[in-house]
Protein backbone atom coordinates (compact mmCIF):
# COMPACT_ATOMS: atom_id res chain seq x y z
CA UNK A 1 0.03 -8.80 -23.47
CA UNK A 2 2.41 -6.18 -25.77
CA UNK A 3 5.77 -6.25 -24.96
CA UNK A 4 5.69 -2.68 -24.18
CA UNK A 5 3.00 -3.07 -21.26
CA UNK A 6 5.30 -5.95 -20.18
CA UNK A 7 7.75 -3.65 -19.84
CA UNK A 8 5.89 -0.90 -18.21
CA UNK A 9 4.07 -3.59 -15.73
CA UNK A 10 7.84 -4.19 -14.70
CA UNK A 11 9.16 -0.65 -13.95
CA UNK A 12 5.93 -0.17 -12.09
CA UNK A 13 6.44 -3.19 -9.68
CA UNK A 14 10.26 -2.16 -9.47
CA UNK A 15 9.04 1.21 -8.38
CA UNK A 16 6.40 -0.01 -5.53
CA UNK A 17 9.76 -2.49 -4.60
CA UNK A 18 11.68 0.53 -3.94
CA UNK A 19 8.62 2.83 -2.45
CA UNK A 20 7.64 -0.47 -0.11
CA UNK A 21 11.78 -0.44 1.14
CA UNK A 22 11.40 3.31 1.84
CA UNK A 23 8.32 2.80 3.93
CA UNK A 24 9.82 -0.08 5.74
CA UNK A 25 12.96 2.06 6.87
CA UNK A 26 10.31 4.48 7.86
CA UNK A 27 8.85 2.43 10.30
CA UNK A 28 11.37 1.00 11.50
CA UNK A 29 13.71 4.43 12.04
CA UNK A 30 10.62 6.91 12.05
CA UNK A 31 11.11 8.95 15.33
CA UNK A 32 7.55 9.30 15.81
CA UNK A 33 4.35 7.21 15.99
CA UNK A 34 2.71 9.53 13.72
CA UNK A 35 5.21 8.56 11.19
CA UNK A 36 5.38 4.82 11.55
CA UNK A 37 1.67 5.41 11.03
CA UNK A 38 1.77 7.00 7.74
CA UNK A 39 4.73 4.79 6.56
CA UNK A 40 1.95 1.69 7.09
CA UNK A 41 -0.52 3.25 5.32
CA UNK A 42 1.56 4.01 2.25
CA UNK A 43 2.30 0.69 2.58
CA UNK A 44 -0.89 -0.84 2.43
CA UNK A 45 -1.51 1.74 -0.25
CA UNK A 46 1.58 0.03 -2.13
CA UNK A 47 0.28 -3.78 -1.40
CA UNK A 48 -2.84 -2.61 -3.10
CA UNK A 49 -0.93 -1.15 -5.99
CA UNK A 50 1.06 -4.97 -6.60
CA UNK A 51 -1.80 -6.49 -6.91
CA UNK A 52 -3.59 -4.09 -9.18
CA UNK A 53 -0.30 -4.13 -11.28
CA UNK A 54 -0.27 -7.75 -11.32
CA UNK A 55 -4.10 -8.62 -12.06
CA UNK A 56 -3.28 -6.11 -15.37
CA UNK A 57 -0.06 -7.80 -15.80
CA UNK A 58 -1.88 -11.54 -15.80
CA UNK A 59 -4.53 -10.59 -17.41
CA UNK A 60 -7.19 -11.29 -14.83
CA UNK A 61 -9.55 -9.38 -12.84
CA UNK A 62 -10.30 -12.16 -9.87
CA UNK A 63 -7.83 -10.33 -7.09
CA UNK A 64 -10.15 -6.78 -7.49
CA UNK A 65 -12.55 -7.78 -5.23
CA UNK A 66 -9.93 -8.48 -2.77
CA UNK A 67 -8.15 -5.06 -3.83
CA UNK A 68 -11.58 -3.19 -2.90
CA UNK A 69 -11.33 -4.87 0.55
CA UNK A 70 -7.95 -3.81 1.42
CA UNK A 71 -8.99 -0.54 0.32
CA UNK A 72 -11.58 -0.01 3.03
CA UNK A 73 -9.32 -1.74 5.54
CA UNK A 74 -6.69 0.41 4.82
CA UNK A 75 -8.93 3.63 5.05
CA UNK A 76 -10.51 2.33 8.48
CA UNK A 77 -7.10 1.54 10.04
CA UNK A 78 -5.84 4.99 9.19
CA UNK A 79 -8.72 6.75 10.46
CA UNK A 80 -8.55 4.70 13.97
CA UNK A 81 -4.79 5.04 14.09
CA UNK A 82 -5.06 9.01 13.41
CA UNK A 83 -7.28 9.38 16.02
CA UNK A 84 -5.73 6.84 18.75
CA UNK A 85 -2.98 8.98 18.38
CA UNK A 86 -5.05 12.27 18.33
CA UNK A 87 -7.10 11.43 21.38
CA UNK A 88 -5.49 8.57 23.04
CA UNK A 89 -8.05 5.95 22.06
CA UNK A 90 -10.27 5.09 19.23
CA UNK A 91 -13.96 4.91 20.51
């Protein structure tokens, strides 16, 4: 790997460091459920973007498959906490 996308692979995972802090406070001070449940997604979101930033930072592409995964997770346990919190259950 170049120096340079060692560099930028760095200030990327610095930056999800300091957006995963952010959403943490959020959930833990949001003053709404609505907003603890956008802080978790973001956070999932973030998780996903670690690993991505790793697997390019090591080289590897075995952790994708597991990024596609948390992708769909992520997307399903938005949609069911939207709408628990629209309607006041899932099904």
């Amino acid at each position: 790997m170049s120096p340079f996308l060692s560099l930028i692979a760095t200030a990327c995972l610095t930056a999800l460091l300091v957006t995963a802090a952010a959403c943490l406070y959020r959930m833990a001070i949001g003053p709404k459920a609505a907003d603890r449940a956008v802080a978790f997604d973001a956070l999932a979101n973030v998780f996903i973007g670690v690993i991505c930033v790793l697997c390019i930072r090591w080289n590897s592409a075995l952790y994708f498959d597991a990024v596609w995964i948390l992708t769909l997770v992520g997307f399903l346990g938005s949609a069911a906490i939207a709408r628990f919190l629209e309607r006041g259950r899932v099904f």
